[in-house]
C-alpha atoms as a PDB file:
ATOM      1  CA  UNK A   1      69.926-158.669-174.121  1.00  0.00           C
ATOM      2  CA  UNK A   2      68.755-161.064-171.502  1.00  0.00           C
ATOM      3  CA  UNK A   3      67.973-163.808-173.958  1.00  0.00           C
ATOM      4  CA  UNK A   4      68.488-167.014-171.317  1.00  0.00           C
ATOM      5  CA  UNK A   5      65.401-165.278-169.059  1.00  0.00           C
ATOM      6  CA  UNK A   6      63.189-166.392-171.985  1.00  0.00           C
ATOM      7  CA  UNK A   7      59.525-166.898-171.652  1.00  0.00           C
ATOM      8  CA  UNK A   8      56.565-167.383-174.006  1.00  0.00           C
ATOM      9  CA  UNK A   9      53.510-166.080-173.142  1.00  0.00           C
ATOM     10  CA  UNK A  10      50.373-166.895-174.859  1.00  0.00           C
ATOM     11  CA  UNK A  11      48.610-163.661-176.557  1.00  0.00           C
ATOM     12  CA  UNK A  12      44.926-163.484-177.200  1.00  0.00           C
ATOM     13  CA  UNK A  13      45.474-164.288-180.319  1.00  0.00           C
ATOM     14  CA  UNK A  14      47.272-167.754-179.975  1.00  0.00           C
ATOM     15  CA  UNK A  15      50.164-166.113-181.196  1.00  0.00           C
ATOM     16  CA  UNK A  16      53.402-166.700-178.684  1.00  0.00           C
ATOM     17  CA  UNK A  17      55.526-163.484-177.986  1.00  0.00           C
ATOM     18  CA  UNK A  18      58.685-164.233-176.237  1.00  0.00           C
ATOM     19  CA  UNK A  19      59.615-161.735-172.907  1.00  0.00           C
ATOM     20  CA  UNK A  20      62.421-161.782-170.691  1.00  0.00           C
ATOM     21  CA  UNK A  21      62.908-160.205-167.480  1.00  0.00           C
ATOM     22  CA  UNK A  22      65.188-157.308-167.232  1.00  0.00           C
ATOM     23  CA  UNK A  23      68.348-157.893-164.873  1.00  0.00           C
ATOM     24  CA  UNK A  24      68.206-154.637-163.072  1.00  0.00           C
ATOM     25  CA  UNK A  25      64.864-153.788-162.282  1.00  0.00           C
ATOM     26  CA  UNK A  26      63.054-157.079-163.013  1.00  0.00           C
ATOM     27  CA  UNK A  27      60.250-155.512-166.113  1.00  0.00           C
ATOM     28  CA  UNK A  28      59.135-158.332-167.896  1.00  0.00           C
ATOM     29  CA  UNK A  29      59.974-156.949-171.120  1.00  0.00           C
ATOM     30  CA  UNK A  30      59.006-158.209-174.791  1.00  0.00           C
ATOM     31  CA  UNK A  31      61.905-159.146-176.910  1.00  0.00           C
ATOM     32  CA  UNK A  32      60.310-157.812-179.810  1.00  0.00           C
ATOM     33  CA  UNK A  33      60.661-153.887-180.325  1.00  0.00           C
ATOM     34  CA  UNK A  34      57.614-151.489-181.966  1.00  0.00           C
ATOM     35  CA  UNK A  35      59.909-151.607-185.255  1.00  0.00           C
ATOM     36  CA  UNK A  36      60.201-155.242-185.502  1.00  0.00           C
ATOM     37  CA  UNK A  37      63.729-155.484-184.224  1.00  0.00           C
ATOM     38  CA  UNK A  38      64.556-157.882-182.058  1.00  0.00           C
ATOM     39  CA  UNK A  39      65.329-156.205-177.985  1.00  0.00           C
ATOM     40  CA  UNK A  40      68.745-156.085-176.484  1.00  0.00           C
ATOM     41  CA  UNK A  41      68.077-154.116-173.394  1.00  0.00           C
ATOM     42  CA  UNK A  42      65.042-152.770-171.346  1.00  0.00           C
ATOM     43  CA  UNK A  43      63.483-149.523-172.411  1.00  0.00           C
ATOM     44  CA  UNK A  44      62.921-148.915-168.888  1.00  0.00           C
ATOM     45  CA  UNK A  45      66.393-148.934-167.559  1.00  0.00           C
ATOM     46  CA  UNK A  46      68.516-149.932-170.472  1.00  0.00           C
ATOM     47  CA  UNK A  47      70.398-152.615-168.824  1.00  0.00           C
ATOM     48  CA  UNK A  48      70.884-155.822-170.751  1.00  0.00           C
ATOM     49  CA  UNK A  49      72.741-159.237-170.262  1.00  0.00           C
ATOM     50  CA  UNK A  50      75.953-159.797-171.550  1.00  0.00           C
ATOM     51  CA  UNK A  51      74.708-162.797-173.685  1.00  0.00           C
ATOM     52  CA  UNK A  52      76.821-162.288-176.636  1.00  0.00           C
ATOM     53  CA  UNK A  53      81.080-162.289-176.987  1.00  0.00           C
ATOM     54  CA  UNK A  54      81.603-159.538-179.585  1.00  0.00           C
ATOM     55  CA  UNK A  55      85.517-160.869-179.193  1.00  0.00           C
ATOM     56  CA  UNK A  56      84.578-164.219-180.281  1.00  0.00           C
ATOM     57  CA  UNK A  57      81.771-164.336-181.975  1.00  0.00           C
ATOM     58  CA  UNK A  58      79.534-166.301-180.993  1.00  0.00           C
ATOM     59  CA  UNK A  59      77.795-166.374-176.977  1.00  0.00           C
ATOM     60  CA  UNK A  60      79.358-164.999-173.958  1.00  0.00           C
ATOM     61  CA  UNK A  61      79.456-167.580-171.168  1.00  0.00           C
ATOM     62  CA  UNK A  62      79.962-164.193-168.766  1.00  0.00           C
ATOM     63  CA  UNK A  63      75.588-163.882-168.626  1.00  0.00           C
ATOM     64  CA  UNK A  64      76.770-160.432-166.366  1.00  0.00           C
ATOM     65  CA  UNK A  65      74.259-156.993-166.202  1.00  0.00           C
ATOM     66  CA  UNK A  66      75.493-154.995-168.801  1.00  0.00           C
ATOM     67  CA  UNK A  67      74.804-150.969-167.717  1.00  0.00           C
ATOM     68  CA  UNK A  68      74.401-148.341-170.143  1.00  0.00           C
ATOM     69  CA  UNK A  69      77.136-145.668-169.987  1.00  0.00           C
ATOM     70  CA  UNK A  70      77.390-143.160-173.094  1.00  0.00           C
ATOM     71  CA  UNK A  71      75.338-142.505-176.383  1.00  0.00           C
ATOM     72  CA  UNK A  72      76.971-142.824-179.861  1.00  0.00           C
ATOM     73  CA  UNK A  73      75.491-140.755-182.540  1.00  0.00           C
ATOM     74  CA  UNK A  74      76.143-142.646-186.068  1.00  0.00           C
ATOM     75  CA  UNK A  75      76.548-140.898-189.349  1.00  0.00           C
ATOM     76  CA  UNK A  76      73.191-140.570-190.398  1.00  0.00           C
ATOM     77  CA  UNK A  77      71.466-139.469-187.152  1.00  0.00           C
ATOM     78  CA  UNK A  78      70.957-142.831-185.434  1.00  0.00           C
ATOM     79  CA  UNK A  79      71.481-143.282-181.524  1.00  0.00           C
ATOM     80  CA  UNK A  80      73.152-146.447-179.978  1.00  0.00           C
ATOM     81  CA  UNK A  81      72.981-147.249-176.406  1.00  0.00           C
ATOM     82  CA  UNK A  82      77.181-147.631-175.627  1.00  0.00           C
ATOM     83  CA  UNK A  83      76.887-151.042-172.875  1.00  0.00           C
ATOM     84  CA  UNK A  84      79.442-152.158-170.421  1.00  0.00           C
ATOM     85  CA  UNK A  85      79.486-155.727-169.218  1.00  0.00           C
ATOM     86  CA  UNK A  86      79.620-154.983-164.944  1.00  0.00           C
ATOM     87  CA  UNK A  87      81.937-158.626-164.657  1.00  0.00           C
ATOM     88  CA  UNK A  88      84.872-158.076-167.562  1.00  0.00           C
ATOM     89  CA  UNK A  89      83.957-154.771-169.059  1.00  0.00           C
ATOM     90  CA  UNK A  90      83.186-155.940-172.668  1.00  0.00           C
ATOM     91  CA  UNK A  91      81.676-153.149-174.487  1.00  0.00           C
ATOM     92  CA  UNK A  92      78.807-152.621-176.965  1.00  0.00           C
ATOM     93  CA  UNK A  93      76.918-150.180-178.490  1.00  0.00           C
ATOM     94  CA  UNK A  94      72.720-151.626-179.005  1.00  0.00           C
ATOM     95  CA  UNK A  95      70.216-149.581-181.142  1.00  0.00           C
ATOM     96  CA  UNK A  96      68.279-146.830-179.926  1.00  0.00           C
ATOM     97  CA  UNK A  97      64.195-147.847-180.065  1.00  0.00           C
ATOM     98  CA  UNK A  98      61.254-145.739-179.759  1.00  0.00           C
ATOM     99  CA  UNK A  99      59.839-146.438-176.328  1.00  0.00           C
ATOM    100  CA  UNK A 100      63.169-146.336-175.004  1.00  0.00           C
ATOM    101  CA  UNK A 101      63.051-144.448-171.715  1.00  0.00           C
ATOM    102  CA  UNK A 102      63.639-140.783-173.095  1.00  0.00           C
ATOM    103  CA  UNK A 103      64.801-139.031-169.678  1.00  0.00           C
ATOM    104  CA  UNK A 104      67.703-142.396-169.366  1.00  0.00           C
ATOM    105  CA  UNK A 105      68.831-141.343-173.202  1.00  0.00           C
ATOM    106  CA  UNK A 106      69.007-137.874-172.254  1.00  0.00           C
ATOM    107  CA  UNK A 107      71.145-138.017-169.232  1.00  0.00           C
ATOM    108  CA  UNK A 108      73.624-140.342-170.803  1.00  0.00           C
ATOM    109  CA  UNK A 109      73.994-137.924-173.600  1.00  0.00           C
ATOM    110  CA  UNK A 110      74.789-135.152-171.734  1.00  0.00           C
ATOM    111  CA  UNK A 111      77.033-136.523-168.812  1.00  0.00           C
ATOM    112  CA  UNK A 112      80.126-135.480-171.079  1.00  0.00           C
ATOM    113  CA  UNK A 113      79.138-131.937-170.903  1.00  0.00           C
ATOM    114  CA  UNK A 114      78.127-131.894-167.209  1.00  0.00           C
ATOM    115  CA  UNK A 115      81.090-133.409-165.510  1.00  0.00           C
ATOM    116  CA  UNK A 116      83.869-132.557-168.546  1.00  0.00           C
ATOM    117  CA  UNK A 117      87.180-133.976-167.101  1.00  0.00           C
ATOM    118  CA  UNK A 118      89.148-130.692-166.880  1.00  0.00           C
ATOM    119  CA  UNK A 119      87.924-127.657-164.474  1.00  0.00           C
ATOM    120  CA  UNK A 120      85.135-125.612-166.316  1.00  0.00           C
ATOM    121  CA  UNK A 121      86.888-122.648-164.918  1.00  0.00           C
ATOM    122  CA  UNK A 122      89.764-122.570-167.925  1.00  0.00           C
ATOM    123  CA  UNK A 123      87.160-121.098-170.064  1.00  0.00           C
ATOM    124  CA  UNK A 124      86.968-118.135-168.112  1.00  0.00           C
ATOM    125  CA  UNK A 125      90.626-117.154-169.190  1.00  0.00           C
ATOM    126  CA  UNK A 126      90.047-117.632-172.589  1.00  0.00           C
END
């Protein structure tokens, strides 16, 4: 997630929530999800920053968009956001949240099924 746009802005009551802006299409977003969890992409556009080298371990000096290109369904029912880094194609896969843009999720997880690699055609001669 874009963690080096960082801000803290002052809520009414005193308490500091920390935003970032997203990379793509510039929401100011908070880095806190409704669950608690900390953010790793926008639930607008679910782009993120490639902040973080899963290779190494430790923080990517790359700082590229990172744009959401498949869905993962885990074992028990949970959905992961599958990220590629737009600079040296590290991939990821982020937790799904709640006010996650719904029509975004959808799309992703059906662009398998509505441009399959092989001619839809060789069903007919089944």
């Amino acid at each position: 997630m874009s963690n080096t746009d960082k801000n803290s802005n002052p809520s009414h009551s005193g308490v500091r929530t920390e935003t970032f802006a997203c990379v793509w299409c510039g929401l100011t977003v908070a880095a806190a999800a409704p669950d608690g969890r900390r953010r790793n992409h926008c639930p607008s556009c679910l782009h993120s920053r490639h902040v973080h080298d899963h290779v190494e371990d430790g923080p990517s000096e790359c700082q590229a968009r990172m744009a959401p290109i498949s869905i993962a369904v885990l074992r028990n029912g949970d959905w992961k956001v599958i990220h590629r880094c737009t600079r040296c194609d590290e991939l990821t896969a982020n937790r799904v949240h709640g006010d996650d843009n719904q029509l975004i999720l959808m799309r992703l997880a059906v662009r398998p099924l509505a441009q399959p690699p092989f001619p839809l055609e060789v069903f007919g001669d089944l």
